[in-house]
PDB file of N, CA and C in Angstrom:
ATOM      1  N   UNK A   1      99.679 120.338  87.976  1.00  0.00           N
ATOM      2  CA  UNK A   1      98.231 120.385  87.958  1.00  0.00           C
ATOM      3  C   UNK A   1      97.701 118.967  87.926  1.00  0.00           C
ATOM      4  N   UNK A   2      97.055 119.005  88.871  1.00  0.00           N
ATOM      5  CA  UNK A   2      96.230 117.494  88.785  1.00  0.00           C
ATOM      6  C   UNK A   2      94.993 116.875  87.911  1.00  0.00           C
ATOM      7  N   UNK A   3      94.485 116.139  87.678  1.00  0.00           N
ATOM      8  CA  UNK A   3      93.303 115.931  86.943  1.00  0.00           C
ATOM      9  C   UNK A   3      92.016 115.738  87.964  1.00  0.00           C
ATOM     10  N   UNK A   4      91.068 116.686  87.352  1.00  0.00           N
ATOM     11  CA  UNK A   4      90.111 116.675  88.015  1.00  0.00           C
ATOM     12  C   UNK A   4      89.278 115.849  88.174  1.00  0.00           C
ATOM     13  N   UNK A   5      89.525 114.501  89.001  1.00  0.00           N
ATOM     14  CA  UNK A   5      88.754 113.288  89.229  1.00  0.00           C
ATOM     15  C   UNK A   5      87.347 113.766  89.436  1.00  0.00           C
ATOM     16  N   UNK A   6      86.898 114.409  90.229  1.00  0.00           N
ATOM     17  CA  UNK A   6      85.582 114.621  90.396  1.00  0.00           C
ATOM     18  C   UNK A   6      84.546 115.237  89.499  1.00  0.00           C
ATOM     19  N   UNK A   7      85.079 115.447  88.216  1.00  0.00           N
ATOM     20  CA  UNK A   7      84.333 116.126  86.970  1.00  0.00           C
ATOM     21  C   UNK A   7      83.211 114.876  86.715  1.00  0.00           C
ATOM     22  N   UNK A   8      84.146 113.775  86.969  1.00  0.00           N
ATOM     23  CA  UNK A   8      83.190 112.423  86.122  1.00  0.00           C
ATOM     24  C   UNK A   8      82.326 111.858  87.785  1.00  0.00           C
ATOM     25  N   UNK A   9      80.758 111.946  87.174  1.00  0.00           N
ATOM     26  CA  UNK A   9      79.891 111.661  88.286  1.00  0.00           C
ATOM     27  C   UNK A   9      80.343 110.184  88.317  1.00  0.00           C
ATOM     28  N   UNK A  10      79.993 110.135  89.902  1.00  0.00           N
ATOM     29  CA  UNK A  10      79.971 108.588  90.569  1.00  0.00           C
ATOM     30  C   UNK A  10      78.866 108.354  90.835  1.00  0.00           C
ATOM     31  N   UNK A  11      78.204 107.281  90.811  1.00  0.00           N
ATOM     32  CA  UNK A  11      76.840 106.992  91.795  1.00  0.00           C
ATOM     33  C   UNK A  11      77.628 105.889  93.096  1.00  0.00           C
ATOM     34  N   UNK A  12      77.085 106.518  94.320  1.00  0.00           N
ATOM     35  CA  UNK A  12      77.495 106.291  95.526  1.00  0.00           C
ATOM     36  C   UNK A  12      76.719 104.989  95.325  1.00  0.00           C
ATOM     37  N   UNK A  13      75.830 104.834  94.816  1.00  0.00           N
ATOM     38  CA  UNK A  13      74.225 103.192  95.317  1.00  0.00           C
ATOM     39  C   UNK A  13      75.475 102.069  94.326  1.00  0.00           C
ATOM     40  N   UNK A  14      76.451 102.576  93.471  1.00  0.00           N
ATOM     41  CA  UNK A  14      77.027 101.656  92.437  1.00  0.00           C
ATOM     42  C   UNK A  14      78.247 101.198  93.631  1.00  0.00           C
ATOM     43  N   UNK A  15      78.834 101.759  94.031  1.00  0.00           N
ATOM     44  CA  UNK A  15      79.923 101.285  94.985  1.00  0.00           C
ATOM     45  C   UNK A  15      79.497 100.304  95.968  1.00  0.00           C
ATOM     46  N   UNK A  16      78.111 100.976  96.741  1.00  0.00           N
ATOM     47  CA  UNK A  16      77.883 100.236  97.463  1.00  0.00           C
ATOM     48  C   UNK A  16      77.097  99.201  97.399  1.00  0.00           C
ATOM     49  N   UNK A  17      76.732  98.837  96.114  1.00  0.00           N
ATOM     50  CA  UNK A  17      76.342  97.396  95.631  1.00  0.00           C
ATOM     51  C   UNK A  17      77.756  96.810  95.226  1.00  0.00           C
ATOM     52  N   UNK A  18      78.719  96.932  94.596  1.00  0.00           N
ATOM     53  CA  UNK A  18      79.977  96.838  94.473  1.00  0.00           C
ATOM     54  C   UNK A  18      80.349  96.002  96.048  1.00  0.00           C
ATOM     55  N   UNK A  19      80.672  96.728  96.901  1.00  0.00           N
ATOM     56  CA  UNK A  19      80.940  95.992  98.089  1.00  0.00           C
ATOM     57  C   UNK A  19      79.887  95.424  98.992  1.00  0.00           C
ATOM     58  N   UNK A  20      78.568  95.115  98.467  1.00  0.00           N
ATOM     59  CA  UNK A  20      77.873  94.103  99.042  1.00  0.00           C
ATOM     60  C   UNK A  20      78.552  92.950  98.186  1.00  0.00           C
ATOM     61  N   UNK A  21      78.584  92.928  97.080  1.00  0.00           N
ATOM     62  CA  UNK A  21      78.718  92.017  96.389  1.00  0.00           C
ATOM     63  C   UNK A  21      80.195  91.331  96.264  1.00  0.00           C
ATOM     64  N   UNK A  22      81.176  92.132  97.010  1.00  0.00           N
ATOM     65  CA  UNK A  22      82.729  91.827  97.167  1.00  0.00           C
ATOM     66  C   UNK A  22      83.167  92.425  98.477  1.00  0.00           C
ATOM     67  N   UNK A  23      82.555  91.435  99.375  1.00  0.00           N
ATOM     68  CA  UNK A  23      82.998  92.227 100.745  1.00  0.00           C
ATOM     69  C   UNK A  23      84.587  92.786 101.255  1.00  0.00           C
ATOM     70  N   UNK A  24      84.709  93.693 102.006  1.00  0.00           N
ATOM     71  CA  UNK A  24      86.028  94.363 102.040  1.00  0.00           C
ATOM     72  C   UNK A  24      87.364  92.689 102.122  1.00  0.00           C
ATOM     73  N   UNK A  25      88.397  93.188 101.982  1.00  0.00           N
ATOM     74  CA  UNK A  25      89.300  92.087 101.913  1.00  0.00           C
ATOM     75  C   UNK A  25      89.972  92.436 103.530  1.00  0.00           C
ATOM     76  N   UNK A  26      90.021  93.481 104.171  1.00  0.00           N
ATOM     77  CA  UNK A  26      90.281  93.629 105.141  1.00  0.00           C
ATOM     78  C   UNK A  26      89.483  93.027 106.600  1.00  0.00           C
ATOM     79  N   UNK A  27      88.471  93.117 106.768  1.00  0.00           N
ATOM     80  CA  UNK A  27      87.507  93.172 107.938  1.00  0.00           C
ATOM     81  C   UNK A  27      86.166  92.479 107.279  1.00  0.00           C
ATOM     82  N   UNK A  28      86.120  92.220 105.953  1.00  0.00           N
ATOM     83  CA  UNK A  28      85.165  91.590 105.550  1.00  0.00           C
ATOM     84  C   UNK A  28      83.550  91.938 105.537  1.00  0.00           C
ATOM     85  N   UNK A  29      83.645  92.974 105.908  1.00  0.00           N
ATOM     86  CA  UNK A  29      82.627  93.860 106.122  1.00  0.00           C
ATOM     87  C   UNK A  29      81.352  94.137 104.638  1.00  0.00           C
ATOM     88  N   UNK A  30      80.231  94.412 104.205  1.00  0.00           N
ATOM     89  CA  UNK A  30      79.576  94.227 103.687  1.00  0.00           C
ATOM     90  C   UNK A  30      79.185  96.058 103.475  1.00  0.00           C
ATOM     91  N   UNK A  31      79.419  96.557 104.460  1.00  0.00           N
ATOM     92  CA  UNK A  31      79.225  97.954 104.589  1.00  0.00           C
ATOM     93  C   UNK A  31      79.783  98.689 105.497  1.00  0.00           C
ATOM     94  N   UNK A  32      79.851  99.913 104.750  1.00  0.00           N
ATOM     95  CA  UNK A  32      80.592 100.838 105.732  1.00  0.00           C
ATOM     96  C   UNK A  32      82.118 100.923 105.753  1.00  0.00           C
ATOM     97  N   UNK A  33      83.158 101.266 106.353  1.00  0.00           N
ATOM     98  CA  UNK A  33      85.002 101.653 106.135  1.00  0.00           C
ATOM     99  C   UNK A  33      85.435 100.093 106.077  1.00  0.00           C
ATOM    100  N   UNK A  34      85.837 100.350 105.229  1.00  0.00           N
ATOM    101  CA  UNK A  34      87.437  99.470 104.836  1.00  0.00           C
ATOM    102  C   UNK A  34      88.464  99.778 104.972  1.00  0.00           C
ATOM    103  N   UNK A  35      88.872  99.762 106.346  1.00  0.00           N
ATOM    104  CA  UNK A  35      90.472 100.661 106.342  1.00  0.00           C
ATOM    105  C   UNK A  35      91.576 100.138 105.193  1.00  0.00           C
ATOM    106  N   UNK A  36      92.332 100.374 104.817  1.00  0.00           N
ATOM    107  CA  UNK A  36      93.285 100.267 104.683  1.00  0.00           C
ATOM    108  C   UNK A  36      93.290 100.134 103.152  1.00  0.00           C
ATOM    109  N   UNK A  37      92.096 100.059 102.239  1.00  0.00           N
ATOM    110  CA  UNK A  37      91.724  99.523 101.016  1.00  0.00           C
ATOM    111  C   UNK A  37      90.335 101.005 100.516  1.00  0.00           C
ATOM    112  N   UNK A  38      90.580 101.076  99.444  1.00  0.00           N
ATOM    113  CA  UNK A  38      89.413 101.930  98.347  1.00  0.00           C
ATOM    114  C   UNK A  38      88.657 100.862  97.254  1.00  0.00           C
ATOM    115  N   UNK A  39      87.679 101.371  97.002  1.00  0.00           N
ATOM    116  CA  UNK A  39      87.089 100.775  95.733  1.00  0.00           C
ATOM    117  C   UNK A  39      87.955 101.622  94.469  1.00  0.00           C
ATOM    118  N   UNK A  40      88.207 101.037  93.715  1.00  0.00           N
ATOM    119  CA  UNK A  40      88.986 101.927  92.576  1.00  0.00           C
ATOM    120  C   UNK A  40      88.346 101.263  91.161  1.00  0.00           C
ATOM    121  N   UNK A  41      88.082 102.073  90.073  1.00  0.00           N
ATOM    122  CA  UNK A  41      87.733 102.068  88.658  1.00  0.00           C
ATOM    123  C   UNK A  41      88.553 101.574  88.045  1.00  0.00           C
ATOM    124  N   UNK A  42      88.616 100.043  87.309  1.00  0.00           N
ATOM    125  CA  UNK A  42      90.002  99.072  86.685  1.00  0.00           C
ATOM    126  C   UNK A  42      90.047 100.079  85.582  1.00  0.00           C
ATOM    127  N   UNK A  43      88.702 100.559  84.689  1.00  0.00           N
ATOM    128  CA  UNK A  43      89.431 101.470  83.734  1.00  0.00           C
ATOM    129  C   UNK A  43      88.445 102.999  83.789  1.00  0.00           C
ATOM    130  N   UNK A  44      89.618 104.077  84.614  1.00  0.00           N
ATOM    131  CA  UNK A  44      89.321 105.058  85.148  1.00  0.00           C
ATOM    132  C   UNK A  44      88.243 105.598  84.111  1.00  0.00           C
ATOM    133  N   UNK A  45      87.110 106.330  84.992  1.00  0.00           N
ATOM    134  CA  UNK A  45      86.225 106.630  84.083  1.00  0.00           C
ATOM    135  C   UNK A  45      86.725 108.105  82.944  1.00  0.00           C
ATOM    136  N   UNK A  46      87.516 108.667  83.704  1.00  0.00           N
ATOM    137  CA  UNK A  46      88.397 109.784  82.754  1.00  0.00           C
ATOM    138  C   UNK A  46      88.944 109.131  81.255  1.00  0.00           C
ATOM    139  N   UNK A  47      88.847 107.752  81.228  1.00  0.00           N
ATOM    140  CA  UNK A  47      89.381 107.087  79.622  1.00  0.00           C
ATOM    141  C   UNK A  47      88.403 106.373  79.373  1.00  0.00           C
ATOM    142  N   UNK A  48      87.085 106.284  79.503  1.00  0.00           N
ATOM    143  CA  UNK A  48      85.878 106.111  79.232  1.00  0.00           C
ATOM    144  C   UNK A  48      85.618 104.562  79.633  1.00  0.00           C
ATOM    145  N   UNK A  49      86.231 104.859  80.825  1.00  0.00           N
ATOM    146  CA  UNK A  49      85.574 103.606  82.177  1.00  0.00           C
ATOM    147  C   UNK A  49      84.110 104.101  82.369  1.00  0.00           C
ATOM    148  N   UNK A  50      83.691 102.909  82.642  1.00  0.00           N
ATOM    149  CA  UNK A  50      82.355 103.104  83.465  1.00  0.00           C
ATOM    150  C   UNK A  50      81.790 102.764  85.184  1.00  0.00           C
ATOM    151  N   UNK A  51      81.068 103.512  85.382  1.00  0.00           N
ATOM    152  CA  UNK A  51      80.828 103.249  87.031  1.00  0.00           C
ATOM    153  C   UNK A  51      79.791 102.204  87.136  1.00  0.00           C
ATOM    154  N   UNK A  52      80.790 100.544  86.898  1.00  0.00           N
ATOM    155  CA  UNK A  52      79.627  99.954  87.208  1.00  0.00           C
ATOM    156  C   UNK A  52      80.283  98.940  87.973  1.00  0.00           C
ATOM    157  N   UNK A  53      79.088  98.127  88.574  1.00  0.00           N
ATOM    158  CA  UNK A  53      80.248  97.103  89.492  1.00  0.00           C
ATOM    159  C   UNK A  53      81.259  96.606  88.796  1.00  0.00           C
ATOM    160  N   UNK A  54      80.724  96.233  87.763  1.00  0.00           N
ATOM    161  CA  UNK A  54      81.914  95.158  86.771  1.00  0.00           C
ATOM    162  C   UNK A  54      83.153  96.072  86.355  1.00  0.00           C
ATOM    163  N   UNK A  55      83.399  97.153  86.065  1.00  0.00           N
ATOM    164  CA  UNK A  55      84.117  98.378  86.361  1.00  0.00           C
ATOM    165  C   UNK A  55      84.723  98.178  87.808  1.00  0.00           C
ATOM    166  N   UNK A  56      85.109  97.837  89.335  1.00  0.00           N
ATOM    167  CA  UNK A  56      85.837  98.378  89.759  1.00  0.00           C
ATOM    168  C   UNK A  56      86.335  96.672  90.750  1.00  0.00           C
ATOM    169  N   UNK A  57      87.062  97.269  91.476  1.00  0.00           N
ATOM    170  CA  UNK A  57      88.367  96.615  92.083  1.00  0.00           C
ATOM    171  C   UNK A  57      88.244  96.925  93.508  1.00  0.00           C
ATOM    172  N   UNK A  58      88.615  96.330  94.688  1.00  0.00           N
ATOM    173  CA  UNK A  58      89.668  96.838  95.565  1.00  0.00           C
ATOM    174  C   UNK A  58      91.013  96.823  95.634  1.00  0.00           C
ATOM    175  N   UNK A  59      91.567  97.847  96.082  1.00  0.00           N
ATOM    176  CA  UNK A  59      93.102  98.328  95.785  1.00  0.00           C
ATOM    177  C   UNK A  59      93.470  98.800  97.615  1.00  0.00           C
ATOM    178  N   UNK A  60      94.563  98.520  98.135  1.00  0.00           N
ATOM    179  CA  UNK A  60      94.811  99.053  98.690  1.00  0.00           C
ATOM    180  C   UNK A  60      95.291 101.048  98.876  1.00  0.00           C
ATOM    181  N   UNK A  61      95.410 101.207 100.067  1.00  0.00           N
ATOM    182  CA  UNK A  61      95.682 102.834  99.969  1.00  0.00           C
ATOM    183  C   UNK A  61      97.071 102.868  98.965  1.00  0.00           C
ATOM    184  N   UNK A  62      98.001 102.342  99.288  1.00  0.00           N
ATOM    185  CA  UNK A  62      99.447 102.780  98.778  1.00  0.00           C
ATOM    186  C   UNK A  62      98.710 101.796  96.956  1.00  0.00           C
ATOM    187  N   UNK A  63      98.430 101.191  96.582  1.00  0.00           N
ATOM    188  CA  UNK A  63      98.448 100.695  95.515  1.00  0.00           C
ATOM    189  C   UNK A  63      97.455 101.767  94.671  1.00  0.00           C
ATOM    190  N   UNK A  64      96.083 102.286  95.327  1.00  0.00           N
ATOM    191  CA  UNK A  64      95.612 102.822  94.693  1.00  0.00           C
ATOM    192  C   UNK A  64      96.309 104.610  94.186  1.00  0.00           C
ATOM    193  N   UNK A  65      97.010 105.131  95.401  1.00  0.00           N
ATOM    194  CA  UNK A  65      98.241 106.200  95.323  1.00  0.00           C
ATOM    195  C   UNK A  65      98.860 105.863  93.672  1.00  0.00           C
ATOM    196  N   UNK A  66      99.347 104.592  93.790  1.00  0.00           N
ATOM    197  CA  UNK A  66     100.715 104.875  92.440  1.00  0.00           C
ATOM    198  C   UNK A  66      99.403 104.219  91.449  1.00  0.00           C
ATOM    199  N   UNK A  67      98.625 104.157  91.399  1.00  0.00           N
ATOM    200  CA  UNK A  67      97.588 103.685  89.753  1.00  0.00           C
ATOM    201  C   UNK A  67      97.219 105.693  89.352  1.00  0.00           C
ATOM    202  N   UNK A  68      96.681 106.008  90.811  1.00  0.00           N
ATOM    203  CA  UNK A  68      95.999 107.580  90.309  1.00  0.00           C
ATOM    204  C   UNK A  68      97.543 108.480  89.877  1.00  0.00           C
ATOM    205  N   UNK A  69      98.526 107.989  90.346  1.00  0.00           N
ATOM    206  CA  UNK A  69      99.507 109.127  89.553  1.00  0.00           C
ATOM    207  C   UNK A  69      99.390 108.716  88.371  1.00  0.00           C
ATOM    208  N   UNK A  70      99.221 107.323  87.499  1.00  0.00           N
ATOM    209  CA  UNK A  70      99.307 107.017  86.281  1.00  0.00           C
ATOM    210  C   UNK A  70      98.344 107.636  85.339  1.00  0.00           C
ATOM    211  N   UNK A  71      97.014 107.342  86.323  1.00  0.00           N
ATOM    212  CA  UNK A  71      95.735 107.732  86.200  1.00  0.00           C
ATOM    213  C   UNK A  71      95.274 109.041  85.421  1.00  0.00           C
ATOM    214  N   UNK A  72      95.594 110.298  86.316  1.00  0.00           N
ATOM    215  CA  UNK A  72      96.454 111.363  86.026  1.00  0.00           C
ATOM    216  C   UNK A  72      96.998 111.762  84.418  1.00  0.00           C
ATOM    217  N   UNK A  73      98.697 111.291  84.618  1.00  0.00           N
ATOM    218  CA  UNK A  73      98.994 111.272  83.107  1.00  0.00           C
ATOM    219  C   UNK A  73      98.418 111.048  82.020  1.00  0.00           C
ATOM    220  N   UNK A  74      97.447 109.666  82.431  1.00  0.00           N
ATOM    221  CA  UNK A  74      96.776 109.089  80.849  1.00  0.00           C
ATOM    222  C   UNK A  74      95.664 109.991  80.821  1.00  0.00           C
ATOM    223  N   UNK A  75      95.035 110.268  81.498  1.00  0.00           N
ATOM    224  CA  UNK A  75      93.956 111.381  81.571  1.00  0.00           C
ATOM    225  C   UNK A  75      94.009 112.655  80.941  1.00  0.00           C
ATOM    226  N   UNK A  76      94.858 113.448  81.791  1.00  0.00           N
ATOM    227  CA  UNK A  76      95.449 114.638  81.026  1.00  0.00           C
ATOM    228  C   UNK A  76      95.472 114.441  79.552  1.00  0.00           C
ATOM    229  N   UNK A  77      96.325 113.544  78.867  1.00  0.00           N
ATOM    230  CA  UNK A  77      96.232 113.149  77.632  1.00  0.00           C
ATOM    231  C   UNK A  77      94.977 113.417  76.501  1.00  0.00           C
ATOM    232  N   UNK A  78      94.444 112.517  77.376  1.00  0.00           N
ATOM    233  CA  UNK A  78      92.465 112.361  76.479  1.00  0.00           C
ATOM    234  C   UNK A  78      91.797 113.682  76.511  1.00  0.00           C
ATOM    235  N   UNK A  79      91.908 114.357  77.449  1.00  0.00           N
ATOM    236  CA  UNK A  79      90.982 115.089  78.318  1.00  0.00           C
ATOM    237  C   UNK A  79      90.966 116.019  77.169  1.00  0.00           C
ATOM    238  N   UNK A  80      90.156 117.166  76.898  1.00  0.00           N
ATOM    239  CA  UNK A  80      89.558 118.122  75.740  1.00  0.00           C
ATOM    240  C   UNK A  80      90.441 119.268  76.097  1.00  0.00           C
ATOM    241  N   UNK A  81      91.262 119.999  75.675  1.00  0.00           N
ATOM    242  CA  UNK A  81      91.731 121.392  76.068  1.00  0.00           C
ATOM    243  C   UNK A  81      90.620 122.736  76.572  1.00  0.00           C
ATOM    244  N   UNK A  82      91.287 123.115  77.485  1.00  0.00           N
ATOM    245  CA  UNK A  82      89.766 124.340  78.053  1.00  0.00           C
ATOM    246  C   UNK A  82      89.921 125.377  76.995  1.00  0.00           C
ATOM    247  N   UNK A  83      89.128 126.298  77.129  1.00  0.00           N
ATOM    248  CA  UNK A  83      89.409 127.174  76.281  1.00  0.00           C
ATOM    249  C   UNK A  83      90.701 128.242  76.375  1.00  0.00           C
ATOM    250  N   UNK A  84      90.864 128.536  77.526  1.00  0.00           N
ATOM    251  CA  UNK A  84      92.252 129.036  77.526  1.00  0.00           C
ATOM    252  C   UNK A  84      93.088 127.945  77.020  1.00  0.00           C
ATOM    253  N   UNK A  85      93.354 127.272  77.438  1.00  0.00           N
ATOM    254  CA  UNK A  85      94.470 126.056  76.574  1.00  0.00           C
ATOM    255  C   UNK A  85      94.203 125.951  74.880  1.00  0.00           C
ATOM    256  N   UNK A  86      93.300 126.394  74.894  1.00  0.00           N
ATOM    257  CA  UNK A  86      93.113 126.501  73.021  1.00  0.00           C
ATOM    258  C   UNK A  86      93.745 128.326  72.748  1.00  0.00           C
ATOM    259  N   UNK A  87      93.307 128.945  73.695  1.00  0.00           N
ATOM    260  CA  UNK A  87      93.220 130.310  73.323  1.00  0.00           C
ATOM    261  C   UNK A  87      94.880 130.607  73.255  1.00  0.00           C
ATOM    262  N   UNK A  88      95.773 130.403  73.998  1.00  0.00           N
ATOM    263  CA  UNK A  88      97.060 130.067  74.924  1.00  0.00           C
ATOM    264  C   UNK A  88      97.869 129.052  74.649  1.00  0.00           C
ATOM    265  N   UNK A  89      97.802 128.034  73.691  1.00  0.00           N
ATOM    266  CA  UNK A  89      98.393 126.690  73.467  1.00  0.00           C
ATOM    267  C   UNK A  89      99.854 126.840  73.825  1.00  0.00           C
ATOM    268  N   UNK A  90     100.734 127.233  74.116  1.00  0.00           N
ATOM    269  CA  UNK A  90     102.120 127.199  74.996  1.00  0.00           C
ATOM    270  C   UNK A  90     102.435 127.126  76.152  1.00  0.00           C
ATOM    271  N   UNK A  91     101.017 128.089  76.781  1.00  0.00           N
ATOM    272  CA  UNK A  91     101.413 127.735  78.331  1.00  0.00           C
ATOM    273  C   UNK A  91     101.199 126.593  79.142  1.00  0.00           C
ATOM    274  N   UNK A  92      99.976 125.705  78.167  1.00  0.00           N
ATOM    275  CA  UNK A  92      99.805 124.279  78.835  1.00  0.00           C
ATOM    276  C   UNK A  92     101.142 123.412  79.085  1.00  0.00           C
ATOM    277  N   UNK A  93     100.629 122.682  79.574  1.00  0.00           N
ATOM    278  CA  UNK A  93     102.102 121.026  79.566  1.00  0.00           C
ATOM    279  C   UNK A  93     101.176 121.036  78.326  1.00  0.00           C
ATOM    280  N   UNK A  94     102.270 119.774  77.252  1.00  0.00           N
ATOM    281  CA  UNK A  94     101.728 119.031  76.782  1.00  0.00           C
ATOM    282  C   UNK A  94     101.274 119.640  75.568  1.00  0.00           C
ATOM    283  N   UNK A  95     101.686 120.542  74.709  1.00  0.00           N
ATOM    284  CA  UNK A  95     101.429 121.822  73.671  1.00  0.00           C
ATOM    285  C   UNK A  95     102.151 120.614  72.868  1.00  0.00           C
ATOM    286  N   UNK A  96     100.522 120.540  71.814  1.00  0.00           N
ATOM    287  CA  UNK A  96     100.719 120.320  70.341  1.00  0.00           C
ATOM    288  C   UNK A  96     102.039 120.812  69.185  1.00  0.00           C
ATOM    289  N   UNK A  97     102.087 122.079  69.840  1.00  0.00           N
ATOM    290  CA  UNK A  97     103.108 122.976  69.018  1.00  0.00           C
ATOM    291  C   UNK A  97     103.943 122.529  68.971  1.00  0.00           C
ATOM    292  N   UNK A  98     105.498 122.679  68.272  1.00  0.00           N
ATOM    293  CA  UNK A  98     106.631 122.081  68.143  1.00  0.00           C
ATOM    294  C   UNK A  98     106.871 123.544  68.946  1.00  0.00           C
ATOM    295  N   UNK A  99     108.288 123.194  69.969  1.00  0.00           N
ATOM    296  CA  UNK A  99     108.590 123.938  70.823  1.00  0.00           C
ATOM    297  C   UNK A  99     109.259 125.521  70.066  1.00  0.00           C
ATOM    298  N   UNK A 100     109.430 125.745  69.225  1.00  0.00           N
ATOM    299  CA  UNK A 100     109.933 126.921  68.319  1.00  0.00           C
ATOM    300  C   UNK A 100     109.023 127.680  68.032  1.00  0.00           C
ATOM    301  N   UNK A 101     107.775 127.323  67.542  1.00  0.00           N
ATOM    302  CA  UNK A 101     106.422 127.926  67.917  1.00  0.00           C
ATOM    303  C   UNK A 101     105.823 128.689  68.945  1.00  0.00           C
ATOM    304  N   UNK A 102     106.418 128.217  70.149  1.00  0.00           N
ATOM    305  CA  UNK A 102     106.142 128.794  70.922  1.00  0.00           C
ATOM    306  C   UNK A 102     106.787 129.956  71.926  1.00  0.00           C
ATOM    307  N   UNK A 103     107.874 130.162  71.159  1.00  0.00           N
ATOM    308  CA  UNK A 103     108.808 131.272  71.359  1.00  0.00           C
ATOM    309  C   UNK A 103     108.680 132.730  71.391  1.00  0.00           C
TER     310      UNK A 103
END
């Protein structure tokens, strides 16, 4: 199960002041595709990053790939249990329980 990146709002006007202000490293561009590169969050807003310019980076495609698998893990972590995961605590990953408990 993945973490649901898109729970935490983005403002699109924040990125794209972001790359007026740090033009692409690829094509140098001011607006519009950056092949080969993403804007990425240095500290994902899922661990109480914020969406602000000073908040993000360019990363390439393959670099930004292996940060969001990390991304992911540490997330899951923080993240609040749903209510089935409270209701259910064994069937999640990642159960508080000591594994005998859940037998």
């Amino acid at each position: 199960m993945s973490y649901p990146f898109d729970a935490f709002p983005r403002d699109s006007s924040v990125r794209k002041a972001y790359q007026r202000a740090h033009p692409c490293p690829g094509n140098g561009t001011k607006t519009g595709a950056c092949p080969g590169y993403v804007v990425d969050h240095i500290r994902p807003l899922c661990a109480g990053g914020i969406d602000r310019v000073s908040n993000m980076q360019w990363q390439t495609v393959k670099e930004a790939k292996k940060k969001d698998r990390l991304e992911v893990a540490e997330c899951r972590g923080l993240r609040k249990p749903t209510s089935a995961e409270v209701a259910r605590p064994c069937l999640g990953s990642g159960s508080a329980l000591p594994s005998t408990a859940c037998k």
